[in-house]
Protein backbone atom coordinates (compact mmCIF):
# COMPACT_ATOMS: atom_id res chain seq x y z
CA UNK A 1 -87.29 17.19 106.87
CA UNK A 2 -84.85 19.77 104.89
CA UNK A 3 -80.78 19.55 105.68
CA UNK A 4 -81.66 23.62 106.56
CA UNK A 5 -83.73 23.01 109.69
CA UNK A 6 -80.38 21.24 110.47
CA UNK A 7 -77.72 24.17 110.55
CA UNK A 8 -75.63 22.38 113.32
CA UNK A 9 -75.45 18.40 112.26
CA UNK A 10 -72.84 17.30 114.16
CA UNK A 11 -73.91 19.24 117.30
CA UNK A 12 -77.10 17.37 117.12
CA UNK A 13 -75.24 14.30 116.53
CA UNK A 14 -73.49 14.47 119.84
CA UNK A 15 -76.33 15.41 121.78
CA UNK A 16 -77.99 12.15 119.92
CA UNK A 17 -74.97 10.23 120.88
CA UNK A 18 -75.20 11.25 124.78
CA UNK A 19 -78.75 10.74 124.96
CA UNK A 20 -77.77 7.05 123.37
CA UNK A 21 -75.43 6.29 125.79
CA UNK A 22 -77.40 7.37 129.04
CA UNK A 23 -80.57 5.39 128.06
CA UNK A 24 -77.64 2.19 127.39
CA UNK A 25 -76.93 2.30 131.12
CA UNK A 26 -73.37 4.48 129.57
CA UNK A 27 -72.18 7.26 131.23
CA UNK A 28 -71.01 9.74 128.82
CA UNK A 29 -69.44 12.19 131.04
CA UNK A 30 -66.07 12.00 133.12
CA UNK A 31 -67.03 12.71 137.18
CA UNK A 32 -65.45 15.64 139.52
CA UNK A 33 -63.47 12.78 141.40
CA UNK A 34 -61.90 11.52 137.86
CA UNK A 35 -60.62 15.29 137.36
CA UNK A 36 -59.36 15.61 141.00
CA UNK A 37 -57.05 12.11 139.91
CA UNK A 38 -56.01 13.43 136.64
CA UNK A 39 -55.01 17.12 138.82
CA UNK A 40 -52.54 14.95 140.53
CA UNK A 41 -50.72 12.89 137.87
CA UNK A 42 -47.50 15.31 136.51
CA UNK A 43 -46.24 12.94 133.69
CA UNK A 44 -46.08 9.51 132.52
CA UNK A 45 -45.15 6.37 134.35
CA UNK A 46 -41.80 5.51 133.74
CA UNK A 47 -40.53 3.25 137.03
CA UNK A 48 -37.62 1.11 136.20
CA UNK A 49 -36.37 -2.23 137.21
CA UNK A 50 -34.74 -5.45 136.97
CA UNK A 51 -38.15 -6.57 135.53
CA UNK A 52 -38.03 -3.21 133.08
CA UNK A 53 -35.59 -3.53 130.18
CA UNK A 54 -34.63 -0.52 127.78
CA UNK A 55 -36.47 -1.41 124.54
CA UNK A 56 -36.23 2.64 123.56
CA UNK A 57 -33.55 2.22 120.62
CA UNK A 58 -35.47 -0.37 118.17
CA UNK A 59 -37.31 1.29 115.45
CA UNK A 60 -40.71 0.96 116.80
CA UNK A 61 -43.84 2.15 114.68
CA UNK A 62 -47.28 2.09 115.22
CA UNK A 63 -50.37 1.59 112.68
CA UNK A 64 -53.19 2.86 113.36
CA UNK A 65 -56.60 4.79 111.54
CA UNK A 66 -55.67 8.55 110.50
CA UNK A 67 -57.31 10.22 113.13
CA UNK A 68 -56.15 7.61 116.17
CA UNK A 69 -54.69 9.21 119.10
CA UNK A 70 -55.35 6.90 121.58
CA UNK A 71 -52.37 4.72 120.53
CA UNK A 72 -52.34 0.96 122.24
CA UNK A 73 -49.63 -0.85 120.82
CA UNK A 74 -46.30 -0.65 118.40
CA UNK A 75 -44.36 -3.56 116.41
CA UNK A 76 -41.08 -4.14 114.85
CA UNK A 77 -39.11 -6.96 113.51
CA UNK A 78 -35.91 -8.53 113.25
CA UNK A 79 -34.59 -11.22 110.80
CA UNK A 80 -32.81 -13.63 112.92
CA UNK A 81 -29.71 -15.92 110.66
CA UNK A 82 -31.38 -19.01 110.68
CA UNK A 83 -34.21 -16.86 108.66
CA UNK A 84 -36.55 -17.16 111.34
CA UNK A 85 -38.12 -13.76 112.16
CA UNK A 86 -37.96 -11.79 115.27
CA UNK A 87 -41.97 -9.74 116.28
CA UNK A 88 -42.03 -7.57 119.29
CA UNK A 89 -45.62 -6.38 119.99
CA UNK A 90 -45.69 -3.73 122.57
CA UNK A 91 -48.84 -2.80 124.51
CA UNK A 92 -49.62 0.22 126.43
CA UNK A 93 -49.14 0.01 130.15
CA UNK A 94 -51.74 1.61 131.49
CA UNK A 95 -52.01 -0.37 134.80
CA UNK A 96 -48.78 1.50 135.55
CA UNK A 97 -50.23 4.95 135.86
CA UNK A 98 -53.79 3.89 136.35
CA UNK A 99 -54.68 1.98 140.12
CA UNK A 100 -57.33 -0.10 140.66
CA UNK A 101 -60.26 1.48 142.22
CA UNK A 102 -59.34 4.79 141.71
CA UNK A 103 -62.14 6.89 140.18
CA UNK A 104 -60.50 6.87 136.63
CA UNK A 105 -60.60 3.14 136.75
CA UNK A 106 -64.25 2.47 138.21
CA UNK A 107 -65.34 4.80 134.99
CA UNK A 108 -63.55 2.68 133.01
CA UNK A 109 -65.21 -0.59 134.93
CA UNK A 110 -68.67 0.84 134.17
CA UNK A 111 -68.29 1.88 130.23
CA UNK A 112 -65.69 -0.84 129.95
CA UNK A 113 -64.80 0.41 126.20
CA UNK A 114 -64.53 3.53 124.25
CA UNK A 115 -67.34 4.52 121.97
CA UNK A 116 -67.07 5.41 118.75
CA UNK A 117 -69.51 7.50 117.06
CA UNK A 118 -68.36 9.93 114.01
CA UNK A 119 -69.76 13.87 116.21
CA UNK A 120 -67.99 12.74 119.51
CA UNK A 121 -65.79 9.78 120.77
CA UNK A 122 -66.60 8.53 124.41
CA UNK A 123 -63.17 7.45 125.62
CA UNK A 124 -63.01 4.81 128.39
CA UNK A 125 -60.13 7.10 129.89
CA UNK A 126 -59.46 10.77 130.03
CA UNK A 127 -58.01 12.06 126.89
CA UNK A 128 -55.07 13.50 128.94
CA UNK A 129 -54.44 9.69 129.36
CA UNK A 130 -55.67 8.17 126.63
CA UNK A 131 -54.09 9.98 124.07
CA UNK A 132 -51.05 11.37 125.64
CA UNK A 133 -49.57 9.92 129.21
CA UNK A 134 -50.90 6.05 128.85
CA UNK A 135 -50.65 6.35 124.79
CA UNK A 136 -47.82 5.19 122.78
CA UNK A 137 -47.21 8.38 121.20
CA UNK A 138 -43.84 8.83 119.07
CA UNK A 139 -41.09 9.90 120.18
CA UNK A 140 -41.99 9.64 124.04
CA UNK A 141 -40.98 7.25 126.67
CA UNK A 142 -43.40 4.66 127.61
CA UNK A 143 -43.74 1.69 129.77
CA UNK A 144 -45.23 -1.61 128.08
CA UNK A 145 -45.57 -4.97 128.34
CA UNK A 146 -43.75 -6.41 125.23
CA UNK A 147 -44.47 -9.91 123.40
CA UNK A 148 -41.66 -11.49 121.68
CA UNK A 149 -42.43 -14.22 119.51
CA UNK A 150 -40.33 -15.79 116.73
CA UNK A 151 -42.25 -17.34 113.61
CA UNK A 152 -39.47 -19.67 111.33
CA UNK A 153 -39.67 -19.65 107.89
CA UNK A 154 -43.00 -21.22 107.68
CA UNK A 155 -44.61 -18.95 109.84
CA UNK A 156 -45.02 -21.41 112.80
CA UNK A 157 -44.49 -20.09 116.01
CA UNK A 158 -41.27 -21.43 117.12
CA UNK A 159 -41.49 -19.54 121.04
CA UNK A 160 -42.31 -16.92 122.68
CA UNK A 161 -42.07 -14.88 125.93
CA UNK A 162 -43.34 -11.41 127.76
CA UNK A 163 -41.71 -8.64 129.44
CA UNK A 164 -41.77 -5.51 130.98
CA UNK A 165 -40.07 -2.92 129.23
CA UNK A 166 -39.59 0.61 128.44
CA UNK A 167 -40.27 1.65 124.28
CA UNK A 168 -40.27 4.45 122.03
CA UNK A 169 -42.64 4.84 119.28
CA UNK A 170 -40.33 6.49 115.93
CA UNK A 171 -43.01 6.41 113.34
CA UNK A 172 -46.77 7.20 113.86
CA UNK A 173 -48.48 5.37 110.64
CA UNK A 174 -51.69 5.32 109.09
CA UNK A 175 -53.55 1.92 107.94
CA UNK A 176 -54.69 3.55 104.60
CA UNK A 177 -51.04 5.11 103.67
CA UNK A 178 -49.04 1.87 104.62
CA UNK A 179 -51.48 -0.05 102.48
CA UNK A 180 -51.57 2.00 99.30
CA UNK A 181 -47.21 2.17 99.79
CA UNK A 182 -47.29 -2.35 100.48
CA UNK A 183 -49.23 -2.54 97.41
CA UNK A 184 -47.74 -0.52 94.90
CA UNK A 185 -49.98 2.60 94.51
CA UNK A 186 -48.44 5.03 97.07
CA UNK A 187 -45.45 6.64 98.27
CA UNK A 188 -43.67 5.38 101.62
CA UNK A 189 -45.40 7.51 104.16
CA UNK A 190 -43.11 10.89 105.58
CA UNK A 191 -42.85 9.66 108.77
CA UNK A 192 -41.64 6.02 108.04
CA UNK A 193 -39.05 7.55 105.40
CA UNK A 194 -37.63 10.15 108.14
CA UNK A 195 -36.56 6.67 110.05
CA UNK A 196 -33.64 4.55 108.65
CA UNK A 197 -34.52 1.07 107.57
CA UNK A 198 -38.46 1.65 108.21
CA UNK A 199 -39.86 0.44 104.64
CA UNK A 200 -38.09 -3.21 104.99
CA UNK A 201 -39.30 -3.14 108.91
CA UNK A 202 -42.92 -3.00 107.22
CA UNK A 203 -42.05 -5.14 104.42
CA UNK A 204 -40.99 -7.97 106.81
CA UNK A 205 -43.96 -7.45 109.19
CA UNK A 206 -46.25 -7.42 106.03
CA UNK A 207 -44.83 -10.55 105.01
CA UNK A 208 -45.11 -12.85 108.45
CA UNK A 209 -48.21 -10.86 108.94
CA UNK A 210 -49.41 -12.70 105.36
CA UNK A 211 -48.08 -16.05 106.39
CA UNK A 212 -49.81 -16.04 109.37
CA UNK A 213 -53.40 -15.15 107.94
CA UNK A 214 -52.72 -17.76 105.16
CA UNK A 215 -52.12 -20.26 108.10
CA UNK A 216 -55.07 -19.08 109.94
CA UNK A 217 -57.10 -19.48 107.25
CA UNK A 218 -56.47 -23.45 106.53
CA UNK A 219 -57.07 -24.05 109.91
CA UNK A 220 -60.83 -22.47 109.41
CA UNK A 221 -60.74 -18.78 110.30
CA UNK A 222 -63.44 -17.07 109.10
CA UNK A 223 -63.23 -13.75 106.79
CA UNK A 224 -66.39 -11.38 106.59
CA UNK A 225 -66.98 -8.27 104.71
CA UNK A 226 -69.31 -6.55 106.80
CA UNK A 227 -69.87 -2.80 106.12
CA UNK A 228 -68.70 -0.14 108.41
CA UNK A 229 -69.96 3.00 107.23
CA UNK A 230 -68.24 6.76 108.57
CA UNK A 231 -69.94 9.74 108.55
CA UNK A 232 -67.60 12.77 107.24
CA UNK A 233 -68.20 16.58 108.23
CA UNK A 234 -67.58 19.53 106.08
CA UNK A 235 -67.46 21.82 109.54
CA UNK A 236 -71.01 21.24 111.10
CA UNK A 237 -72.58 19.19 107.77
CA UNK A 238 -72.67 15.78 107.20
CA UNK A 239 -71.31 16.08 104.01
CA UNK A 240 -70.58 12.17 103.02
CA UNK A 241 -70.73 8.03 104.50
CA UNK A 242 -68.09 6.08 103.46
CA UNK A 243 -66.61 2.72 103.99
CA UNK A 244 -63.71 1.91 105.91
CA UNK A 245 -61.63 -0.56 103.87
CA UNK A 246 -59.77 -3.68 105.27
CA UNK A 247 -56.74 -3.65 103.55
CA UNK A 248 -52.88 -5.12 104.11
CA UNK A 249 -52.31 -2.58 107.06
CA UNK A 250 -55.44 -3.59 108.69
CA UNK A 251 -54.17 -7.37 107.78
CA UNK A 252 -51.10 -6.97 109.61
CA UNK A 253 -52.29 -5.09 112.66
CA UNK A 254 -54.90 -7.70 112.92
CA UNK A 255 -52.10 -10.75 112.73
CA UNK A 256 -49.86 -9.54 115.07
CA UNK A 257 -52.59 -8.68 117.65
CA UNK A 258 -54.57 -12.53 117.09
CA UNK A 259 -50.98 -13.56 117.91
CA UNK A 260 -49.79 -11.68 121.16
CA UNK A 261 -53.27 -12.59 122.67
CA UNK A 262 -52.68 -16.23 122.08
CA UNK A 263 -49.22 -15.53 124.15
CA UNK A 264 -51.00 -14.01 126.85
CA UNK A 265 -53.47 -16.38 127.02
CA UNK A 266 -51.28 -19.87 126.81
CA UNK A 267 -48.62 -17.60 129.37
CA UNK A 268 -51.65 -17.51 132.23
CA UNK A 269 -52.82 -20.87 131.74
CA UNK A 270 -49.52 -22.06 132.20
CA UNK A 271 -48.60 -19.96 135.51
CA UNK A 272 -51.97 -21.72 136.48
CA UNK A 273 -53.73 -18.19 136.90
CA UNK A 274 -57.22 -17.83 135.92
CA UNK A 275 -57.87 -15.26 132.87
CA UNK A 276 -60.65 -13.49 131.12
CA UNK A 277 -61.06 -14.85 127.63
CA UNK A 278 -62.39 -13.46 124.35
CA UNK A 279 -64.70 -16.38 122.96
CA UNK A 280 -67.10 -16.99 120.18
CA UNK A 281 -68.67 -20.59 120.53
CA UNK A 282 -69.48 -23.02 117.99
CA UNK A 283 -72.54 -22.08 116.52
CA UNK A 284 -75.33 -23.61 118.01
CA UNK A 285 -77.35 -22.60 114.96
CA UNK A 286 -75.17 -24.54 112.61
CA UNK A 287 -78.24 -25.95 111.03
CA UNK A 288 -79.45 -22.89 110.04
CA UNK A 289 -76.09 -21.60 108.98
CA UNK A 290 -76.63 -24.65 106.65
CA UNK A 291 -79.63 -23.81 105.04
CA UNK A 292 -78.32 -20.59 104.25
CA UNK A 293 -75.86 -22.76 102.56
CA UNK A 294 -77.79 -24.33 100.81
CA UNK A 295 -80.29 -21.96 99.42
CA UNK A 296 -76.77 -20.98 97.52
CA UNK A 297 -76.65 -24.66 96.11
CA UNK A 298 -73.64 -25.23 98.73
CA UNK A 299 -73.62 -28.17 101.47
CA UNK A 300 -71.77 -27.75 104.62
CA UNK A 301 -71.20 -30.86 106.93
CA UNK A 302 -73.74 -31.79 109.99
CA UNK A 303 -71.86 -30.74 113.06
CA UNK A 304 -69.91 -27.15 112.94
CA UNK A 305 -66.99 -26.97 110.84
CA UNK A 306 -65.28 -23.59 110.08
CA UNK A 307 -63.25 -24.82 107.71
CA UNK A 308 -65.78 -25.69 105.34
CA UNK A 309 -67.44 -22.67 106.45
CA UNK A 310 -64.66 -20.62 105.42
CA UNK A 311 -64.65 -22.18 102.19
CA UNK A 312 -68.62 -21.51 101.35
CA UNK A 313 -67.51 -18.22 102.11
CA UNK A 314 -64.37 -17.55 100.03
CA UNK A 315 -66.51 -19.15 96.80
CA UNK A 316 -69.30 -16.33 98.18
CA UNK A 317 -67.10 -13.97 97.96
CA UNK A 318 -66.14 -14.48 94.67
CA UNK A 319 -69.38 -15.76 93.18
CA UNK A 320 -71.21 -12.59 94.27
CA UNK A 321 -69.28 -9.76 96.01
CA UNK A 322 -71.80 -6.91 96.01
CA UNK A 323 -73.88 -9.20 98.33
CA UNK A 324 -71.19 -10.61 99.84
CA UNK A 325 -71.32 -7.86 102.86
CA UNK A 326 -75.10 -8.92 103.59
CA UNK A 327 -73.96 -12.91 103.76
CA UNK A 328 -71.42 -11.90 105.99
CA UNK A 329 -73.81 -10.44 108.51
CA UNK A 330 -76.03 -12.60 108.44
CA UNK A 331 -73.58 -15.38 109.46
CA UNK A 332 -72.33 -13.93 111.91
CA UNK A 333 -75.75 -13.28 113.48
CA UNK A 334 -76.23 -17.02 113.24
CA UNK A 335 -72.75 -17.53 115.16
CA UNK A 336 -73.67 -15.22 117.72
CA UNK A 337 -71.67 -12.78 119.60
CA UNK A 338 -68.36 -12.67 120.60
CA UNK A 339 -68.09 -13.11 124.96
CA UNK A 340 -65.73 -12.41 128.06
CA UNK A 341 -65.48 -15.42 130.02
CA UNK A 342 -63.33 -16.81 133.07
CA UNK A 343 -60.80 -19.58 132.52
CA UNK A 344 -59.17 -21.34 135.18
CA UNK A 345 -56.38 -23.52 135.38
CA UNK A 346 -56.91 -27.03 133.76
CA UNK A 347 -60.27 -26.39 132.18
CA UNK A 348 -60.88 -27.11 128.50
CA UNK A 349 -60.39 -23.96 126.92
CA UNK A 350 -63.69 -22.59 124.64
CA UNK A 351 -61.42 -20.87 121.98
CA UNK A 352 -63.00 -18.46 119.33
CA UNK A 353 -64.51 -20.55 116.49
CA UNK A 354 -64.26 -16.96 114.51
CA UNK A 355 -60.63 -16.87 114.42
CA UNK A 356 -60.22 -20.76 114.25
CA UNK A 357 -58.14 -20.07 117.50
CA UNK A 358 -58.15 -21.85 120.96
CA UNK A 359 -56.22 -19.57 122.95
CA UNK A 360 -57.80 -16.51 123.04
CA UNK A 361 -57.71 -12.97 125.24
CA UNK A 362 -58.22 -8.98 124.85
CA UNK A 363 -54.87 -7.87 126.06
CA UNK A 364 -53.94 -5.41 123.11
CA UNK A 365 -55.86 -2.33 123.74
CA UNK A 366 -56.07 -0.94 127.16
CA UNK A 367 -56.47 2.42 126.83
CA UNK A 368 -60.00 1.63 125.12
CA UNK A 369 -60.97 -1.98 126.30
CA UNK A 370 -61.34 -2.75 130.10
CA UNK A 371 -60.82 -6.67 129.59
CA UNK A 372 -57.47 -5.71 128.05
CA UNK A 373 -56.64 -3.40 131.60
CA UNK A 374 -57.51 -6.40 133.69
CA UNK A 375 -55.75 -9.03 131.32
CA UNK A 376 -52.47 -6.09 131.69
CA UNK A 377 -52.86 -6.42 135.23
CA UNK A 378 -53.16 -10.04 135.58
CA UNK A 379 -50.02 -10.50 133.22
CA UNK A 380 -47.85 -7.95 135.27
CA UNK A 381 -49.07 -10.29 138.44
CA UNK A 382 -48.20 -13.67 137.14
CA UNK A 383 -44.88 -12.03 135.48
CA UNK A 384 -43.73 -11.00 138.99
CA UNK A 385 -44.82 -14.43 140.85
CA UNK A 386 -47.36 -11.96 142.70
CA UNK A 387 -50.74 -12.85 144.03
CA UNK A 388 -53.72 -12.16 141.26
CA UNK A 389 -55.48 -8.82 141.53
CA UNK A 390 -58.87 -10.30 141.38
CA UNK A 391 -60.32 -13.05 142.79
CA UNK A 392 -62.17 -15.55 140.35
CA UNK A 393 -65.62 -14.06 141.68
CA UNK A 394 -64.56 -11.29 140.61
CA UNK A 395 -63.28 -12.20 136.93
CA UNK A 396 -66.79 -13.86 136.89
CA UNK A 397 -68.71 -10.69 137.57
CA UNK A 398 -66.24 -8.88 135.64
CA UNK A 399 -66.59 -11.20 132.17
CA UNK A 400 -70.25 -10.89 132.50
CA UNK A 401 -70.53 -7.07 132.78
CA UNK A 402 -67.56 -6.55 129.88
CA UNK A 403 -69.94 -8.84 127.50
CA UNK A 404 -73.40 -6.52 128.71
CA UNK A 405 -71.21 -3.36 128.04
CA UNK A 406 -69.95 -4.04 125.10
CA UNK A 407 -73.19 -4.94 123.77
CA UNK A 408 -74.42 -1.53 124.38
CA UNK A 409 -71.77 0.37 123.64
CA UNK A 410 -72.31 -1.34 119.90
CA UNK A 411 -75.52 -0.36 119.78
CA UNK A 412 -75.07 3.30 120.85
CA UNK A 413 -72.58 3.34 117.84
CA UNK A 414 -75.17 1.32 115.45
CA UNK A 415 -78.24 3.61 116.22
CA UNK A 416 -75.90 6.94 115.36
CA UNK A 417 -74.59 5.44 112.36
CA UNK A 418 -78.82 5.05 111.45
CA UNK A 419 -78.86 9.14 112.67
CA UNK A 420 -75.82 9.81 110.22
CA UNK A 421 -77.22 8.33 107.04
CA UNK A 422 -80.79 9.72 107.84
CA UNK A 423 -79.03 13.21 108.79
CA UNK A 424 -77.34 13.38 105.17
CA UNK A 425 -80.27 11.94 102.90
CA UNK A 426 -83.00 14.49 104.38
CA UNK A 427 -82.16 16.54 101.81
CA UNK A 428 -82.39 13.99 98.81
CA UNK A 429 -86.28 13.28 99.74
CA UNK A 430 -87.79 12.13 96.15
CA UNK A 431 -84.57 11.39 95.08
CA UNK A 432 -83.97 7.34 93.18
CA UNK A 433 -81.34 4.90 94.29
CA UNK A 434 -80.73 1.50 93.15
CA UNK A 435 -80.55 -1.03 96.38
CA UNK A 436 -80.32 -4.72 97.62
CA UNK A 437 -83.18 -6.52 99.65
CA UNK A 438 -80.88 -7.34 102.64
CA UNK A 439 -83.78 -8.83 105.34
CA UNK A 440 -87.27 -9.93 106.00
CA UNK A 441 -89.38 -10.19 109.11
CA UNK A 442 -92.47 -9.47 110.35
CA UNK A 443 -93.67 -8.08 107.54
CA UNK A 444 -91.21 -5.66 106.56
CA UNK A 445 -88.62 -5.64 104.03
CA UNK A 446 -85.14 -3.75 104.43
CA UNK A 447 -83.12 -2.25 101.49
CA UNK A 448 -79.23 -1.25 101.22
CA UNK A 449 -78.87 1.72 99.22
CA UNK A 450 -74.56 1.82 97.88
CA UNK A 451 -74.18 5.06 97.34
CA UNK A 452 -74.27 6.58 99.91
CA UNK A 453 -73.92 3.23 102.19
CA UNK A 454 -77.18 3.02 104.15
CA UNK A 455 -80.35 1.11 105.25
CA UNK A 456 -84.03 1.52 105.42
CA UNK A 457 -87.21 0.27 105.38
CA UNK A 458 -89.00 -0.56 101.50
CA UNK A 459 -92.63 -0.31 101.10
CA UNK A 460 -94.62 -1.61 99.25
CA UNK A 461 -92.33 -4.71 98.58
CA UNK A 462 -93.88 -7.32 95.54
CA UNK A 463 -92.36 -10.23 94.71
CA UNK A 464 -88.93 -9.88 96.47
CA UNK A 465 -86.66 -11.97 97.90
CA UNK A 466 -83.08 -10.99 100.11
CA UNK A 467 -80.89 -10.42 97.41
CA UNK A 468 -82.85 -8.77 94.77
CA UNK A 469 -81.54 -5.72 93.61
CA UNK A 470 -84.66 -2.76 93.72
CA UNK A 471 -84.95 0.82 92.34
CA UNK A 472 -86.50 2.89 94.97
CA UNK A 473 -87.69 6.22 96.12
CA UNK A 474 -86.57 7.47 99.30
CA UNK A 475 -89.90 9.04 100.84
CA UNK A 476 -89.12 9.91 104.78
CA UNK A 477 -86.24 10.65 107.01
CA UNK A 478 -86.48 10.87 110.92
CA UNK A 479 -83.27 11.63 112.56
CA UNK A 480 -83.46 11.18 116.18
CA UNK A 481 -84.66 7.71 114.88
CA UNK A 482 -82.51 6.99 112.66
CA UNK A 483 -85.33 5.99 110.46
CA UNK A 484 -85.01 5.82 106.77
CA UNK A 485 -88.32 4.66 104.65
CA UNK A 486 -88.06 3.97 100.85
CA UNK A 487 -91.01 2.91 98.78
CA UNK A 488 -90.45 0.58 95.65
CA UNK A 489 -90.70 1.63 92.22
CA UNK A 490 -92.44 -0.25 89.17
C-alpha cells in the first residue's frame, strides 16, 4: 500500500475505531434519549449543605496529559507545624448531576470506560459533561468528594477522612511541563506562575508524592516500563508514534490517587458497606514468572513474593533497559489482569499484588471509569448514614461486567494502535530498521522496531531467540489489520 491511496488517515482511523468498538460489544455512539437528558441540564450541580463545605479558596491545581479535558480530580497541600503534611485529593462529583438509570448513566453502565484511541476518543459521558459541567475545569465551581489525609514526616499516613465539598480548580497543568520545571530543565508552567505560592504547592506534593513511592516500593510494588505508543497527525496524516513518558508528574498523580483509593476503600469496609474493588491476585503463574527469572541467572523464592520480584526487576532495569519494556510485559502477562470484584464486610480483603497494596478501589476518575461512579455513589451513601444504592447482586453483576468491558475497551485501543503504526510505515515499504525479537509462538516470531515504536511479524527467523536484536526489511502493511510483516536480513 502507498500513504497516497490514504489522503484522509485519521478519517479512516475513526471509522476503524467505530467498527472496533461495535464488533467489542461497545457502543460508539451517544442515543436520542442521552441528548433529550443533556437538553434538560442548564448548568452544573452545585447543591449545598451541612454535609457541603466551601473548599473554593485553596489553591487547587490539577495535572493532567496536554490535551485532557475531561478533568477528574485536583490536589493541594498544606505543611502542618509539627511538619506533618496536609493532601486534599478532590474527585469529580459526577453522581451529583448524573442519576442512576437515567439514559446517560445506562451508556455509561454498558461502555463502562472511555476509549482512547489517537483519530477519536469514545467518552463514557457526553462531552458537554465530561469535559465541562461534571469536569474540574479551572476557575469554575464544582462539587467533589474531597480526601484529606495527613502523611508525618516519614510519609506514613498518620489519618485521614472524606467529605463533601465545593472546589475550585486555579491552575490547569500538564504532566510533561510540571516534570521538565520539578527536574530542572523547564520553566514553571504560565498557569501555575499566574497563582501565588503554586511552585512550593508542587514542590511539597512532589516531595510526599516521592516518599510515598519510595515506601511503596519496599513493601514490593512493582514498576514496569511498558510502551505506550501515540499516534500524532499533521491535519489528516499520521505524521509520527511516540512514547508517552512516565515521569515525576505522572509519579505524583499516580501517588496521590494509590492513596485516596486506599481511603475509600478502608472508609467502606469500616461503615460495614460492601464495595467494588480494583484487584490483581497473586500470580498463580509464579513458577513461570520464575523461570523467566532465571533464564536471566536470577532466583526468585517458591511461593509469590513481590518484593523480590520488584527487586529482579529494578536490577532488569538497569542491567538491560532497551529490553526492559518487553520484560515488563511479559510479567505482567504472567500476573494476569487487573479485576473488579465485590467486598463485603469482614471478608479477607484480595488487595492488588501490583501495587503491593491491600486496600484497593477505582474511585478517582468518574467521568471516564464506571467503577469509580458507583464507588462515588456508594461513598456519598455511607457518608450520609443512607441505605447503599446497589444491592450486593448487583455489585456482583456489576464487578463482572466492569472487568469484561474493560477488557475490550483495551483491545479496541490495542488493535488501532496496530492500524496507526501500519498507517504511517506504508509508505517506508523496502525500507531497513534495526529491531528486538520480543515473542515466540506457534511458529512465528515478533519484532519491535524503535524508531518509530512498533510491532510486526519477522520472517524468515534463523537462529533467534526473544531478545536478539535483528536488522530487517519491512515487506507488507495492511491497515484495517493492523498487520505489519518484516522479513530478516543476512
Amino acid at each position: 500500500m502507498n500513504s497516497k491511496l490514504h489522503p484522509h488517515q485519521k478519517q479512516e482511523l475513526a471509522q476503524l475505531a467505530v467498527i472496533a468498538m461495535r464488533e467489542r460489544g461497545l457502543q460508539p455512539e451517544f442515543t436520542p434519549a442521552v441528548q433529550r437528558q443533556l437538553d434538560q441540564i442548564d448548568g452544573p450541580a452545585l447543591a449545598l449543605g451541612v454535609d457541603v463545605i466551601d473548599l473554593t479558596g485553596l489553591p487547587w491545581c490539577s495535572i493532567d496529559n496536554d490535551d485532557s479535558r475531561d478533568l477528574d480530580q485536583i490536589t493541594v497541600s498544606e505543611v502542618l507545624p509539627d511538619g506533618s503534611v496536609r493532601i486534599r485529593v478532590a474527585i469529580a462529583d459526577v453522581d451529583a448531576l448524573i442519576a442512576r438509570d437515567t439514559p446517560v448513566d445506562r451508556h455509561a453502565q454498558i461502555n463502562t470506560t472511555s476509549v482512547y484511541t489517537s483519530a477519536r476518543i469514545f467518552p463514557m459521558l457526553p462531552e458537554r459533561l465530561s469535559t465541562d459541567l461534571t469536569s474540574l475545569n479551572p476557575g469554575q465551581d464544582r462539587l467533589a468528594l474531597v480526601t484529606e489525609m495527613v502523611f508525618d514526616a516519614a510519609g506514613v499516613l498518620r489519618r485521614s477522612h472524606v467529605q463533601r465539598a465545593r472546589v475550585r480548580n486555579q491552575a490547569q497543568l500538564a504532566y510533561d511541563a510540571v516534570s521538565a520545571w520539578l527536574d530542572g530543565e523547564g520553566p514553571l508552567p504560565e498557569a501555575a506562575d499566574a497563582v501565588p505560592g503554586m511552585d512550593q504547592q508542587l514542590r511539597t506534593q512532589d516531595a510526599v508524592a516521592q516518599q510515598l513511592r519510595a515506601r511503596r516500593r519496599e513493601q514490593g510494588a512493582l514498576e514496569f516500563h511498558t510502551l505506550q505508543p501515540r499516534a500524532e497527525f499533521d491535519g489528516e496524516r499520521v505524521v509520527a508514534i511516540r512514547e508517552q513518558p512516565h515521569n515525576r508528574a505522572r509519579q505524583l498523580i499516580e501517588e496521590f490517587m494509590v492513596a485516596a483509593n486506599g481511603v475509600t476503600a478502608r472508609l467502606l469496609a469500616g461503615k460495614r458497606r460492601a464495595a467494588v474493588r480494583r484487584v490483581v491476585r497473586s500470580p498463580e503463574r509464579w513458577l513461570r514468572i520464575a523461570e523467566v527469572a532465571a533464564e536471566r541467572g536470577w532466583e526468585l523464592p517458591a511461593a509469590p513474593d513481590s518484593s523480590a520480584l520488584q527487586r529482579f526487576l529494578a536490577a532488569e532495569r538497569r542491567r538491560d533497559p532497551l529490553r526492559f519494556p518487553d520484560l515488563s510485559l511479559i510479567i505482567v502477562k504472567l500476573m494476569g489482569r487487573g479485576e473488579y470484584v465485590v467486598e463485603r464486610p469482614g471478608a479477607d480483603a484480595i488487595g492488588h499484588f501490583g501495587l503491593a497494596v491491600r486496600d484497593y478501589t477505582h474511585s478517582t476518575a468518574p467521568n471516564r471509569r464506571y467503577p469509580d461512579l458507583i464507588t462515588g455513589r456508594l461513598l456519598k451513601a455511607a457518608l450520609a448514614g443512607d441505605r447503599a444504592p446497589y444491592s450486593d447482586t448487583e455489585l456482583e453483576f456489576l464487578a463482572n461486567h466492569c472487568t469484561r468491558q474493560e477488557d475490550a475497551a483495551n483491545k479496541v485501543e490495542r488493535q488501532l494502535r496496530k492500524s496507526e503504526a501500519a498507517m504511517l510505515l506504508e509508505s517506508r515499504i523496502g525500507e531497513d530498521f534495526d529491531g528486538v525479537v520480543t515473542g515466540q509462538s506457534r511458529g512465528n516470531t515478533w519484532l519491535r522496531i524503535l524508531d518509530p515504536p512498533a510491532d510486526g511479524l519477522l520472517q524468515p527467523t534463523r537462529d533467534l531467540r526473544v531478545g536478539d536484536k535483528v536488522r530487517a526489511r519491512l515487506v507488507r502493511t495492511h491497515v484495517e489489520r493492523g498487520y505489519i510483516d518484516f522479513r530478516q536480513l543476512d
